[in-house]
C-alpha atoms as a PDB file:
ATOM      1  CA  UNK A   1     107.426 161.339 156.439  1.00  0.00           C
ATOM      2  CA  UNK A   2     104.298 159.268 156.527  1.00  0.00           C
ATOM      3  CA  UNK A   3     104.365 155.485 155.992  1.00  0.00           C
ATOM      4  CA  UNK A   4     102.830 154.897 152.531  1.00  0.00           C
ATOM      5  CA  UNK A   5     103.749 157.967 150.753  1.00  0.00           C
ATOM      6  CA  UNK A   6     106.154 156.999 148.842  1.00  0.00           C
ATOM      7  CA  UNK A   7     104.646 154.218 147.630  1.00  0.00           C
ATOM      8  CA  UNK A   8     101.393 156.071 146.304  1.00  0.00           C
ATOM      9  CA  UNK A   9     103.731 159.010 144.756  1.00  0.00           C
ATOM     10  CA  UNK A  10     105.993 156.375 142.752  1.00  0.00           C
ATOM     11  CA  UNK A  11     102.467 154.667 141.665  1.00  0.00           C
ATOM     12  CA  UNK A  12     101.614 157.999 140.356  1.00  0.00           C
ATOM     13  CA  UNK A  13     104.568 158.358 138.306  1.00  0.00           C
ATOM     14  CA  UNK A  14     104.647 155.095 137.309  1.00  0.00           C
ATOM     15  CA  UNK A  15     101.116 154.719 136.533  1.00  0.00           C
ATOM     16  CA  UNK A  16     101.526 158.172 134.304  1.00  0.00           C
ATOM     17  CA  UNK A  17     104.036 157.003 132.383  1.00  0.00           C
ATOM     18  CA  UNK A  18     102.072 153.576 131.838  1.00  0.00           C
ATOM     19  CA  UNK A  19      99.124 155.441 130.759  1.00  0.00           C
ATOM     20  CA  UNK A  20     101.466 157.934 128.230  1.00  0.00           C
ATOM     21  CA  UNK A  21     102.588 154.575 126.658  1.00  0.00           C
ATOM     22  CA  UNK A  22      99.310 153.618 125.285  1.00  0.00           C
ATOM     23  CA  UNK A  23      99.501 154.628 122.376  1.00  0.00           C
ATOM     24  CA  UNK A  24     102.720 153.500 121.470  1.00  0.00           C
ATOM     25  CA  UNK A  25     103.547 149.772 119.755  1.00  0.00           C
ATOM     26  CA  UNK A  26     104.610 148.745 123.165  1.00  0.00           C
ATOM     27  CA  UNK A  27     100.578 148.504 124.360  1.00  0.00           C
ATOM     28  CA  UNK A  28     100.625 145.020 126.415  1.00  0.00           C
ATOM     29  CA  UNK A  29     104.245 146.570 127.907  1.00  0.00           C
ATOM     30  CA  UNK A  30     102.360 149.752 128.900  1.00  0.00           C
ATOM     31  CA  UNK A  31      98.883 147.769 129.959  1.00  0.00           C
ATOM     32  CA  UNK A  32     102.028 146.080 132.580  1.00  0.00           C
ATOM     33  CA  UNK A  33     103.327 149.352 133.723  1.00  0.00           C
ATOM     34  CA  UNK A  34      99.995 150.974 134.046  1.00  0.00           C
ATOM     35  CA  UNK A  35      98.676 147.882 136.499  1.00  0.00           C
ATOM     36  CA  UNK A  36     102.138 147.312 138.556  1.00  0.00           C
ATOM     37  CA  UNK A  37     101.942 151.608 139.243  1.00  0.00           C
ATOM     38  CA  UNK A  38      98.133 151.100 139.799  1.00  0.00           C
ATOM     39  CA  UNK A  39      99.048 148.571 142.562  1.00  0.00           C
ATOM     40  CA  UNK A  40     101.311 150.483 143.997  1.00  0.00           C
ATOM     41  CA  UNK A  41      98.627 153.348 144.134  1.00  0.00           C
ATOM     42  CA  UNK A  42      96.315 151.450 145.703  1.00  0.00           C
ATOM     43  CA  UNK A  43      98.646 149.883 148.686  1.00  0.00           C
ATOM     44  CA  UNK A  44     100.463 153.189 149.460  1.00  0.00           C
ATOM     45  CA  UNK A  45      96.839 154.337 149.717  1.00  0.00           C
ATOM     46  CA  UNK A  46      96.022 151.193 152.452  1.00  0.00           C
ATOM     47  CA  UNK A  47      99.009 152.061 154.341  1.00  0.00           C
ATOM     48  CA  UNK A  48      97.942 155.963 154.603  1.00  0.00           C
ATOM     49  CA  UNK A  49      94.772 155.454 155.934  1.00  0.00           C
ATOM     50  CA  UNK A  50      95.963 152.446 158.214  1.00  0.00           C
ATOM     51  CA  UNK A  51      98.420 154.260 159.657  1.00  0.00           C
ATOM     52  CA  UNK A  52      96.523 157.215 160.764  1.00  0.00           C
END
């Protein structure tokens, strides 16, 4: 399995579910969630494309 996959495909989910809490009375938890799955987007993305 490639290095950095599973950390982009757990941002995803956890991103997702940040984003589906929005709306709820929980918005600065979900603004939390949605940035810490964001993150985790972004450096399973850096290790993809570093580790070519």
């Amino acid at each position: 399995m490639r290095e950095g996959l599973i950390p982009a495909v757990l941002g995803t989910v956890v991103s997702a579910s940040g984003a589906a809490l929005l709306g709820s009375k929980y918005k600065m938890i979900a603004t939390g969630v949605l940035g810490f799955g964001l993150a985790h987007v972004v450096l399973g993305a850096i290790d993809l494309i570093e580790h070519r």
